[in-house]
C-alpha atoms as a PDB file:
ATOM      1  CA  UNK A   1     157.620  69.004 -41.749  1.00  0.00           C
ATOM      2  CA  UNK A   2     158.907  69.588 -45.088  1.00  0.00           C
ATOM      3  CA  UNK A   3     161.405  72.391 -45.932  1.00  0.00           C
ATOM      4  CA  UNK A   4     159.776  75.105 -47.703  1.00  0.00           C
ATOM      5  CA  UNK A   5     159.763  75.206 -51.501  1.00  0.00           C
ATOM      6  CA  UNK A   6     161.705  78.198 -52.539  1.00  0.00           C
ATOM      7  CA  UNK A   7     164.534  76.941 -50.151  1.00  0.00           C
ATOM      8  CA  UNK A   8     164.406  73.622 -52.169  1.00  0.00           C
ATOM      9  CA  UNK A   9     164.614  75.835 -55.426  1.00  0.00           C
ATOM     10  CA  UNK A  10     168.137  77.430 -54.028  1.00  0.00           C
ATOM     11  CA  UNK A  11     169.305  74.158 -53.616  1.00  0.00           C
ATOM     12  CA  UNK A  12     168.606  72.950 -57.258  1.00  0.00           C
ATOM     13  CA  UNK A  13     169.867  76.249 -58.965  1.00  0.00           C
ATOM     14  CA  UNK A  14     173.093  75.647 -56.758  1.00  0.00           C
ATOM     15  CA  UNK A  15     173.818  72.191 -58.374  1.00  0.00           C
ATOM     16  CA  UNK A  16     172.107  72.276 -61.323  1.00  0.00           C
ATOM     17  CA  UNK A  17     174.202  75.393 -63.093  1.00  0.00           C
ATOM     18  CA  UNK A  18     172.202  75.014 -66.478  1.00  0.00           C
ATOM     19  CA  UNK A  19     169.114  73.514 -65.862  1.00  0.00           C
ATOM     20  CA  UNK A  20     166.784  72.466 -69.286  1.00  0.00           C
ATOM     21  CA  UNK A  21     164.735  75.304 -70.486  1.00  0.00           C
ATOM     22  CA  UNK A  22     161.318  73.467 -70.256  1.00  0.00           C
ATOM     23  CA  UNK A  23     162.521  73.213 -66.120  1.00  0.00           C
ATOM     24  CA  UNK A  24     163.121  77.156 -65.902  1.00  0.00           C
ATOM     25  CA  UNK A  25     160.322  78.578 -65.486  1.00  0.00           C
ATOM     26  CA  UNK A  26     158.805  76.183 -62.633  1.00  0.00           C
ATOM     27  CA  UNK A  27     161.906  76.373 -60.791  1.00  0.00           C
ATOM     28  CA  UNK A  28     161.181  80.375 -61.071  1.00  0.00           C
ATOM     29  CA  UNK A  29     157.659  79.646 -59.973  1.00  0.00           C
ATOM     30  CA  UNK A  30     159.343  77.582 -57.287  1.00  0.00           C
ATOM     31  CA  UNK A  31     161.130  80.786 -55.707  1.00  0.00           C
ATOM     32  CA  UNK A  32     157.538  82.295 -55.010  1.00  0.00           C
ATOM     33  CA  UNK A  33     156.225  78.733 -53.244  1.00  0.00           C
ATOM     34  CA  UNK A  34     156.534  77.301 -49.288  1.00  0.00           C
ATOM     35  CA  UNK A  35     154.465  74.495 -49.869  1.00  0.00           C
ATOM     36  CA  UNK A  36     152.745  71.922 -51.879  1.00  0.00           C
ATOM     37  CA  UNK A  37     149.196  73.642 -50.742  1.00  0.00           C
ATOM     38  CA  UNK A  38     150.144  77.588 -52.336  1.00  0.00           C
ATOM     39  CA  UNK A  39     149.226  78.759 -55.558  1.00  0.00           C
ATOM     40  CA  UNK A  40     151.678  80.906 -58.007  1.00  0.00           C
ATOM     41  CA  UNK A  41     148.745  82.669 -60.066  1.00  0.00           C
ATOM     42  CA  UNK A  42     146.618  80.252 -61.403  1.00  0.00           C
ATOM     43  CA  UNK A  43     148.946  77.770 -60.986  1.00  0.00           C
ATOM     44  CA  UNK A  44     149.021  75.518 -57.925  1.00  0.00           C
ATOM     45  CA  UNK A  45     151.913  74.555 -56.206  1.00  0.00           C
ATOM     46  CA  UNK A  46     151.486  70.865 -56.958  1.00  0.00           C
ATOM     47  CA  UNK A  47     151.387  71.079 -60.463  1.00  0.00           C
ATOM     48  CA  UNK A  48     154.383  73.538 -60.619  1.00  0.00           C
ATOM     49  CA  UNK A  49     156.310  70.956 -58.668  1.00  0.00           C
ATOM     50  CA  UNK A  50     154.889  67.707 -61.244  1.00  0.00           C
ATOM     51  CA  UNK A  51     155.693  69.931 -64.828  1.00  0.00           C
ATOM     52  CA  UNK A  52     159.602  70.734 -62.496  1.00  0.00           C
ATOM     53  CA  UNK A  53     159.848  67.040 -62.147  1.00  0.00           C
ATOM     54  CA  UNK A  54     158.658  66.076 -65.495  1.00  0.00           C
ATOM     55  CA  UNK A  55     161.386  68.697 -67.065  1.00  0.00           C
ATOM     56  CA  UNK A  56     163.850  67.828 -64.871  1.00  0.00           C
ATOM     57  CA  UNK A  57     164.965  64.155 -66.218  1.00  0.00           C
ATOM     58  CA  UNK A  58     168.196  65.382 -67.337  1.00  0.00           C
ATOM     59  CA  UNK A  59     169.231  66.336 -64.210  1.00  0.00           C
ATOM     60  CA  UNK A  60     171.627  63.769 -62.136  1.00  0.00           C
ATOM     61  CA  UNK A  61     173.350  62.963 -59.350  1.00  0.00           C
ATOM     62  CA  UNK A  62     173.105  62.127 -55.916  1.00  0.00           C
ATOM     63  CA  UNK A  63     171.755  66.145 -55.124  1.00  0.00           C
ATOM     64  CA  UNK A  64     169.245  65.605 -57.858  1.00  0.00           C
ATOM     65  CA  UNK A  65     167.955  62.254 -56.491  1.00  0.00           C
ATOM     66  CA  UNK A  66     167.630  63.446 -53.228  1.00  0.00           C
ATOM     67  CA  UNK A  67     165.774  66.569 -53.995  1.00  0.00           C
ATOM     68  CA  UNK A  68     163.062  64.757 -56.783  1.00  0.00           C
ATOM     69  CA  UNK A  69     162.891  62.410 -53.872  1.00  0.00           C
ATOM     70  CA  UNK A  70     161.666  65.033 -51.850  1.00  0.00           C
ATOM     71  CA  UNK A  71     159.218  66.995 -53.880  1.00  0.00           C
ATOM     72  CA  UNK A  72     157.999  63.354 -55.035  1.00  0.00           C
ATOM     73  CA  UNK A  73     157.146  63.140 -51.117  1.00  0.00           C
ATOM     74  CA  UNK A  74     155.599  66.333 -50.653  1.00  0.00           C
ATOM     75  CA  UNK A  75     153.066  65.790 -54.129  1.00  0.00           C
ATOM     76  CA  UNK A  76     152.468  62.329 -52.364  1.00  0.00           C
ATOM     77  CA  UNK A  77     151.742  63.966 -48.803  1.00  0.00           C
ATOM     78  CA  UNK A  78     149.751  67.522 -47.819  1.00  0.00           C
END
């Protein structure tokens, strides 16, 4: 089982301390989420989690790998 969403969304706002402005306001519609199958308005939670990843390029490191490695799995899975 993956972990839920909005925990993953702590994690990124913890490492990345300025994250891209075109990233913000997924990773606010991230706090809302628990998994890929949930909808934030008309929004759902997969296509939050593809526009996050998409506006999250200039985020690096080994934290940042990890974590695009796991919402990559989660679009890929549920």
């Amino acid at each position: 089982m993956s972990r839920p969403i909005h925990e993953i969304a702590r994690e990124i706002r913890a490492d990345w301390l300025k994250p891209y402005f075109g990233a913000v306001p997924y990773l606010i519609a991230m706090d809302s989420l628990t998994s890929p199958s949930d909808n934030y308005g008309c929004d759902s939670a997969r296509s939050i989690l593809a526009y996050f990843l998409s506006n999250a390029t200039t985020w690096r490191g080994e934290t940042a790998r990890k974590i695009k490695l796991e919402l990559k799995t989660m679009l890929k899975g549920n």
